[in-house]
N, C-alpha and C. Protein backbone atom coordinates (compact mmCIF):
# COMPACT_ATOMS: atom_id res chain seq x y z
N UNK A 1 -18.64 -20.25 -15.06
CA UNK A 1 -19.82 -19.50 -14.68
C UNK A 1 -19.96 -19.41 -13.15
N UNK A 2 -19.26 -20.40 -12.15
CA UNK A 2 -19.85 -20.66 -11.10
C UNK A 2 -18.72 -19.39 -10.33
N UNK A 3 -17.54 -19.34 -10.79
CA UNK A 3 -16.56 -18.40 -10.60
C UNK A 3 -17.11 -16.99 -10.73
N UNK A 4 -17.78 -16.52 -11.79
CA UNK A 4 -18.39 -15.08 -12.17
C UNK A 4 -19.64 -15.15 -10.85
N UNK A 5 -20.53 -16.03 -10.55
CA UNK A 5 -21.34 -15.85 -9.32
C UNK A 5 -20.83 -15.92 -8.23
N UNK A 6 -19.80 -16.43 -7.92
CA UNK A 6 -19.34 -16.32 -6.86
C UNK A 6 -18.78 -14.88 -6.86
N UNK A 7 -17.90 -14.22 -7.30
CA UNK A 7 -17.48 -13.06 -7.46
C UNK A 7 -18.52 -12.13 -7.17
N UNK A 8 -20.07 -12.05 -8.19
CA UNK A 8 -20.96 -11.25 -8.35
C UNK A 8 -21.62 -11.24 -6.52
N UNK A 9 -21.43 -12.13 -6.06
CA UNK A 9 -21.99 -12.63 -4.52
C UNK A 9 -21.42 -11.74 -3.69
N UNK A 10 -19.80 -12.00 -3.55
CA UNK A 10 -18.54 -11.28 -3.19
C UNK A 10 -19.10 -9.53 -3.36
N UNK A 11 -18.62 -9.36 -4.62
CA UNK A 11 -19.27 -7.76 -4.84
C UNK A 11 -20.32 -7.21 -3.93
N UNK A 12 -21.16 -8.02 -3.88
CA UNK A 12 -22.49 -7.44 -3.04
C UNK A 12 -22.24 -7.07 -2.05
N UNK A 13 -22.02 -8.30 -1.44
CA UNK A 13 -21.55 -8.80 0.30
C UNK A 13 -20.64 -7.36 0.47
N UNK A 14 -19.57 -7.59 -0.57
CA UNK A 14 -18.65 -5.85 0.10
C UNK A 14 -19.49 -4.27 0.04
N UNK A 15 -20.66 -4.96 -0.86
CA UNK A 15 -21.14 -3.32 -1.06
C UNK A 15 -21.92 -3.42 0.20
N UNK A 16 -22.33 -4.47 0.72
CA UNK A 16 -23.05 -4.15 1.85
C UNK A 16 -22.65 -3.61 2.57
N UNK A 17 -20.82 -4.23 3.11
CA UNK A 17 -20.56 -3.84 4.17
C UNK A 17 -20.00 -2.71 4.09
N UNK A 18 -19.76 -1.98 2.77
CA UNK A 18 -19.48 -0.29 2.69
C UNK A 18 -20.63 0.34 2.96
N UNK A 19 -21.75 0.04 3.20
CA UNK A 19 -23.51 0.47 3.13
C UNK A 19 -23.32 0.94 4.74
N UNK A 20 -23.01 -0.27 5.14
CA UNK A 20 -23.13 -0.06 6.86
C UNK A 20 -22.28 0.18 7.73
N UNK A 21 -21.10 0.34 7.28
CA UNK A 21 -20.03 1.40 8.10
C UNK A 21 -20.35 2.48 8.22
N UNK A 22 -20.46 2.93 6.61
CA UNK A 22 -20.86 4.63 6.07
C UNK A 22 -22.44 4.97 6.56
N UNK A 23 -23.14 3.96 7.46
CA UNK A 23 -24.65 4.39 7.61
C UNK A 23 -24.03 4.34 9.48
N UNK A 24 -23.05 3.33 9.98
CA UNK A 24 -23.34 3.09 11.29
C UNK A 24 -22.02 4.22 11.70
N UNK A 25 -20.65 4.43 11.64
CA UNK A 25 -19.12 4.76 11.59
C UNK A 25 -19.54 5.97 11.49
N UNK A 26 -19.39 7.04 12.63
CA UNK A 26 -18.86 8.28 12.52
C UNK A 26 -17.51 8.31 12.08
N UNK A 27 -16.78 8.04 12.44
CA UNK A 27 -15.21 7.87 12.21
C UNK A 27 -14.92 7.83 10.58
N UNK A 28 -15.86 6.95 10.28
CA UNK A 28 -15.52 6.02 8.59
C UNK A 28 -15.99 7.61 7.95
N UNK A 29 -16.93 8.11 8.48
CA UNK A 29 -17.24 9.52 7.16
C UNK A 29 -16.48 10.38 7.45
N UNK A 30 -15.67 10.66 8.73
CA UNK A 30 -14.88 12.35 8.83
C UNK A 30 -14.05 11.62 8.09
N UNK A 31 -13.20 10.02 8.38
CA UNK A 31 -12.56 9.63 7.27
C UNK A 31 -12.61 10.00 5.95
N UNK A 32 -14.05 9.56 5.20
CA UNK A 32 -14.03 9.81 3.96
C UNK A 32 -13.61 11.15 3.44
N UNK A 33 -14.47 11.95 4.65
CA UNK A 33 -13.96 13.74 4.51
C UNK A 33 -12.37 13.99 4.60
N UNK A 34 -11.67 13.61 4.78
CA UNK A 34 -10.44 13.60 4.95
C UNK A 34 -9.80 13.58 3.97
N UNK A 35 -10.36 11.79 2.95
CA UNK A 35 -10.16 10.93 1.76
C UNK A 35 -10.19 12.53 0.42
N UNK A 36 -11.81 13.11 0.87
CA UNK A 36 -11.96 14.09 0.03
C UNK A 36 -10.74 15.45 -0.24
N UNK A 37 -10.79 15.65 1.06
CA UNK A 37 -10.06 16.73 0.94
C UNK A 37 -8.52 16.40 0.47
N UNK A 38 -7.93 15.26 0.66
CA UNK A 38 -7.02 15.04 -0.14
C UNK A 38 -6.12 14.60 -1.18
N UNK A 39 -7.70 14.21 -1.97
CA UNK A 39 -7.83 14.17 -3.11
C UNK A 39 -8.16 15.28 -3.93
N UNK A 40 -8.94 16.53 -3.27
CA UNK A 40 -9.44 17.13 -3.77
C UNK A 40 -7.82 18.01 -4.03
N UNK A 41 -6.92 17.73 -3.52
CA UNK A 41 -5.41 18.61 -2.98
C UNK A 41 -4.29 18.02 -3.82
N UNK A 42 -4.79 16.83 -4.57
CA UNK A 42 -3.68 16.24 -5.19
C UNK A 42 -3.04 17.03 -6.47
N UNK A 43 -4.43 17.08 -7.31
CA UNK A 43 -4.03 17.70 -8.82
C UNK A 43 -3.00 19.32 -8.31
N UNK A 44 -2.93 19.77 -7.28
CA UNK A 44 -2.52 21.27 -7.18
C UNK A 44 -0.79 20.76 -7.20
N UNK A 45 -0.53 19.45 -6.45
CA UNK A 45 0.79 19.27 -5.66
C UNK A 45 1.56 19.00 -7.38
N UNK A 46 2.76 19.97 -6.86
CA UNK A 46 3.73 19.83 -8.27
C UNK A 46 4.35 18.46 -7.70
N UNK A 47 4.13 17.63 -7.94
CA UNK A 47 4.98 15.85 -7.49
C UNK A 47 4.63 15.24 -8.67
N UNK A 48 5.50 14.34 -8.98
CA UNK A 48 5.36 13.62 -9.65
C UNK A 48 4.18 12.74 -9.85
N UNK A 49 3.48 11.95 -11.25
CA UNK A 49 2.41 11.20 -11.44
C UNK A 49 2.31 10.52 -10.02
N UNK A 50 3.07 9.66 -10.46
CA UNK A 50 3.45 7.91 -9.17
C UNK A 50 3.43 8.30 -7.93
N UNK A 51 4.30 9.70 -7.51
CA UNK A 51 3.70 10.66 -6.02
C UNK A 51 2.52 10.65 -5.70
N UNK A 52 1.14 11.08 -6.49
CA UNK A 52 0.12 11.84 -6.50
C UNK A 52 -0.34 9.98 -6.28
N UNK A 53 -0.60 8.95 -7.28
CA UNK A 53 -1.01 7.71 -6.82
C UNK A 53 -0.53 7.24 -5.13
N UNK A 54 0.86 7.36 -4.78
CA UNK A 54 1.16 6.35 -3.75
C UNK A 54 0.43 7.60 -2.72
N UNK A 55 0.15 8.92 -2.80
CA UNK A 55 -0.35 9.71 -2.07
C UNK A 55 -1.83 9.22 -1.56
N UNK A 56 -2.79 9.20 -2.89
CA UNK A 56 -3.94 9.03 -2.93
C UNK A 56 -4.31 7.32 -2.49
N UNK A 57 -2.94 6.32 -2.26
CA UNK A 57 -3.63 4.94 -2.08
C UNK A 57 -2.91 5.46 -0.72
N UNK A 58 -2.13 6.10 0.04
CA UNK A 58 -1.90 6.18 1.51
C UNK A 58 -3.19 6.61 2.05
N UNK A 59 -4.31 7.16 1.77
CA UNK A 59 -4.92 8.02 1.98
C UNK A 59 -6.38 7.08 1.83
N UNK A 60 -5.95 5.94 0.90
CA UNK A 60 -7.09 4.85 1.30
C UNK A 60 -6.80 3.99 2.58
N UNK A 61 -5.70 3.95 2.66
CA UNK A 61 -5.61 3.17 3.82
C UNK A 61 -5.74 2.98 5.26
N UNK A 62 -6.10 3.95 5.24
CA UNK A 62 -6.88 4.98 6.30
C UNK A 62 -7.98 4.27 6.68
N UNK A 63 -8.91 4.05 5.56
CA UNK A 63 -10.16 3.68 4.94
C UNK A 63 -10.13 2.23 5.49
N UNK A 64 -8.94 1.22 5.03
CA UNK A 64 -9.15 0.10 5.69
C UNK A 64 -8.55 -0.09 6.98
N UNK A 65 -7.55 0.43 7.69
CA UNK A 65 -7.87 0.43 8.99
C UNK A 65 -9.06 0.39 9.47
N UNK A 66 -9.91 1.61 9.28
CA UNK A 66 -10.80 2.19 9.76
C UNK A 66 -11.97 0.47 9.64
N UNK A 67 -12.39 -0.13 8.20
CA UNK A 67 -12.73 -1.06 8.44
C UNK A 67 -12.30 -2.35 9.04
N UNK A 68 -10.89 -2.55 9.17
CA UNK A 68 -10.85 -3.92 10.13
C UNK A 68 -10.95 -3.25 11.50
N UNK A 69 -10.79 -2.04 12.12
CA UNK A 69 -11.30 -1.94 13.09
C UNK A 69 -12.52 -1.72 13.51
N UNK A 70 -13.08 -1.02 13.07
CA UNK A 70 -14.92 -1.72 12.99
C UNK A 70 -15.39 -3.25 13.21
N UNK A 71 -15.04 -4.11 12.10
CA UNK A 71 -14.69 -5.25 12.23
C UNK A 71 -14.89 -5.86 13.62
N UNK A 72 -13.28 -5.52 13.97
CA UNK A 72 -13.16 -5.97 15.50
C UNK A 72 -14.20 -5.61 16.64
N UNK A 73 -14.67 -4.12 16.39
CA UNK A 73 -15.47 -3.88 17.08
C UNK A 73 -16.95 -4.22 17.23
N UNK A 74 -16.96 -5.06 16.29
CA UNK A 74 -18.59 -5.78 16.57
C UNK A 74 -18.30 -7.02 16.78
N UNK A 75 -17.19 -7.78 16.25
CA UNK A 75 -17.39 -9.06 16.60
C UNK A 75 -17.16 -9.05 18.03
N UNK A 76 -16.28 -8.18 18.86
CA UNK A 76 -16.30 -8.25 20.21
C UNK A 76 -17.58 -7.71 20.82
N UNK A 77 -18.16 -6.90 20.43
CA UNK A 77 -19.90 -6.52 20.47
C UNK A 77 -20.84 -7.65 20.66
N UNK A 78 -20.37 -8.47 19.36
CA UNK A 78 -21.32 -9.96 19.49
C UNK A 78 -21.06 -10.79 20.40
N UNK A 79 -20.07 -10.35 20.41
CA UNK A 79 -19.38 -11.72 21.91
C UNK A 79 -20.54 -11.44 23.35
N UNK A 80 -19.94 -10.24 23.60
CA UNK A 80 -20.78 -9.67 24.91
C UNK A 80 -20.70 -8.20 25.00
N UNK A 81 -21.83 -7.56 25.41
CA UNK A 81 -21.46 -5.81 26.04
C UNK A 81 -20.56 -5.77 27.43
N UNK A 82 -20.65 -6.57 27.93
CA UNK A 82 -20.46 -6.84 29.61
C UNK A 82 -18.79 -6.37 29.62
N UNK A 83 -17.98 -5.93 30.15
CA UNK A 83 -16.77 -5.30 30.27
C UNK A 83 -15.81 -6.75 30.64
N UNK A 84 -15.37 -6.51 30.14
CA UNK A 84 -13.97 -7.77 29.39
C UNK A 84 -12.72 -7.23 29.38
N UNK A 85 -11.10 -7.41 30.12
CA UNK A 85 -10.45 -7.06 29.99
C UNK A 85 -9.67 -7.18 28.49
N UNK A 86 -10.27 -8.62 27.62
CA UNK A 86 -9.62 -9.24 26.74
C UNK A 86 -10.32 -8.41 25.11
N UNK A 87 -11.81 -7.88 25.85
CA UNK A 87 -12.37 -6.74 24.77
C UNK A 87 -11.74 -5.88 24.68
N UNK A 88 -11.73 -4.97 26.06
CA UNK A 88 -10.74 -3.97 26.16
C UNK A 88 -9.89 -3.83 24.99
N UNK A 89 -8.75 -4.55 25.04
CA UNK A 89 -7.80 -4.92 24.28
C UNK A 89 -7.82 -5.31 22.98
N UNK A 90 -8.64 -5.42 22.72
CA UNK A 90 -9.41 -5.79 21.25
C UNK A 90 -9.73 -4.69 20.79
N UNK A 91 -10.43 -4.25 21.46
CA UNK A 91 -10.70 -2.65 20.60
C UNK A 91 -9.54 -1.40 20.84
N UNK A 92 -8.85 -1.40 21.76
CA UNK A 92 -7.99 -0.28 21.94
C UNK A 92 -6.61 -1.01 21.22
N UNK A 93 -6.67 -1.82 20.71
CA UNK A 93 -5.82 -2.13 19.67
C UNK A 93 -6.19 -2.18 17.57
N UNK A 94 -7.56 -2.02 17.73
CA UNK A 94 -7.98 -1.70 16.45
C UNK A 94 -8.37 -0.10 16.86
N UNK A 95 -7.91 0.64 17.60
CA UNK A 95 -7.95 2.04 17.77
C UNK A 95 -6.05 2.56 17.42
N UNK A 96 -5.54 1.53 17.91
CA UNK A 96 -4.71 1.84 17.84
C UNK A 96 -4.49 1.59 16.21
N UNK A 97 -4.68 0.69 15.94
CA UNK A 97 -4.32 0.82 14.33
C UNK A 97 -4.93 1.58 13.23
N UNK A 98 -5.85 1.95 13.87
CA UNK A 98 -6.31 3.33 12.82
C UNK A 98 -5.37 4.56 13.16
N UNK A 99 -5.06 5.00 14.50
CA UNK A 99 -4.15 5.82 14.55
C UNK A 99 -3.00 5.83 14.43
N UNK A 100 -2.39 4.96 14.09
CA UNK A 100 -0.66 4.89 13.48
C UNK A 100 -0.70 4.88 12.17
N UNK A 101 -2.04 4.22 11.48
CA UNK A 101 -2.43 4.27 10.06
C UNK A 101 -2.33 5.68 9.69
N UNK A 102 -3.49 6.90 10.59
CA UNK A 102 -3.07 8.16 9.92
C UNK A 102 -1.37 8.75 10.16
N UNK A 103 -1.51 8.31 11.19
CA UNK A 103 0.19 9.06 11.56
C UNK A 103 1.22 8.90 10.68
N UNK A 104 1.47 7.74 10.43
CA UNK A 104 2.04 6.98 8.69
C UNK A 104 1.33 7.75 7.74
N UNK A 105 0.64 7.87 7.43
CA UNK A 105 0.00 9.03 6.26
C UNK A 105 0.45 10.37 6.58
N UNK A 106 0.09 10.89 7.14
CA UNK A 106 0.40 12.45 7.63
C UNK A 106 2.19 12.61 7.63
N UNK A 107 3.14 11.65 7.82
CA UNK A 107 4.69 11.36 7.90
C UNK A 107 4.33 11.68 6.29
N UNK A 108 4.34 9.88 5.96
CA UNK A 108 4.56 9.82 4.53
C UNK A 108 4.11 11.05 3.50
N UNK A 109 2.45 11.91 3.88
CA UNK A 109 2.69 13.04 2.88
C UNK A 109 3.61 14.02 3.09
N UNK A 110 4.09 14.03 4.35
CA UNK A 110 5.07 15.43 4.85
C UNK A 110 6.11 15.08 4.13
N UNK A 111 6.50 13.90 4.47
CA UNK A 111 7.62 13.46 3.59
C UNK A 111 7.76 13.99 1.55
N UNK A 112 6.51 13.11 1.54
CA UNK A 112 6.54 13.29 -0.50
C UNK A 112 6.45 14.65 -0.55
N UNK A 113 6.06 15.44 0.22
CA UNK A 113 5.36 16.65 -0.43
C UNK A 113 7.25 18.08 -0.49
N UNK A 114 7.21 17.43 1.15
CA UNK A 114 8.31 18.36 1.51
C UNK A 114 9.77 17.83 0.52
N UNK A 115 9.73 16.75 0.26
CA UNK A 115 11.43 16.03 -0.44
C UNK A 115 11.42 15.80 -1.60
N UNK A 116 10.25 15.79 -2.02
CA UNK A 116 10.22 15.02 -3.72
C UNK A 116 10.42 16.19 -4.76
């Protein structure tokens, strides 16, 4: 039982923090818009089942970049506003990993779409 509350705790805690990306994250919703539109693009693509899945989970992953860099960007927030070379770097490296995240997506669909 103590396993199922802990879990049920867990659940929350994540719905929260999908509550407040998607309320605070410009980024996280053109994301989602993105998420949409290429999902909304899957059923058309003649590719295979397992294509259309590894398509649609590249296309989440986006999604979690997008949250561990958020992430980063408040806990360095909490630290201090005051300009930090070591923040700096903290955040223009969870910038950076959202953008190689899409770039890897945008490859990988060029790839499935154009070879498969």
């Amino acid at each position: 039982m103590r396993v199922l509350k802990r879990l049920y705790k867990a659940t929350l805690y994540s719905m929260a923090g999908l509550r407040t990306v998607f309320r605070d994250e410009v980024a996280f919703k053109q994301e989602l818009l993105l998420l949409a539109l290429g999902f909304g693009v899957l059923p058309f693509l003649n590719v295979e089942a397992l294509t259309k899945v590894l398509l649609g989970f590249s296309l989440v992953s986006i999604l979690i970049a997008e949250l561990i860099n958020t992430a980063i960007e408040n806990v360095v927030d909490r630290i201090g506003t005051e300009y930090h070379e070591l923040s700096k770097k903290a955040k223009d490296i969870g910038s950076a990993l959202v953008f190689l995240t899409i770039v890897c997506v945008a490859i990988f669909w060029c790839l499935l779409i154009l070879y498969v």
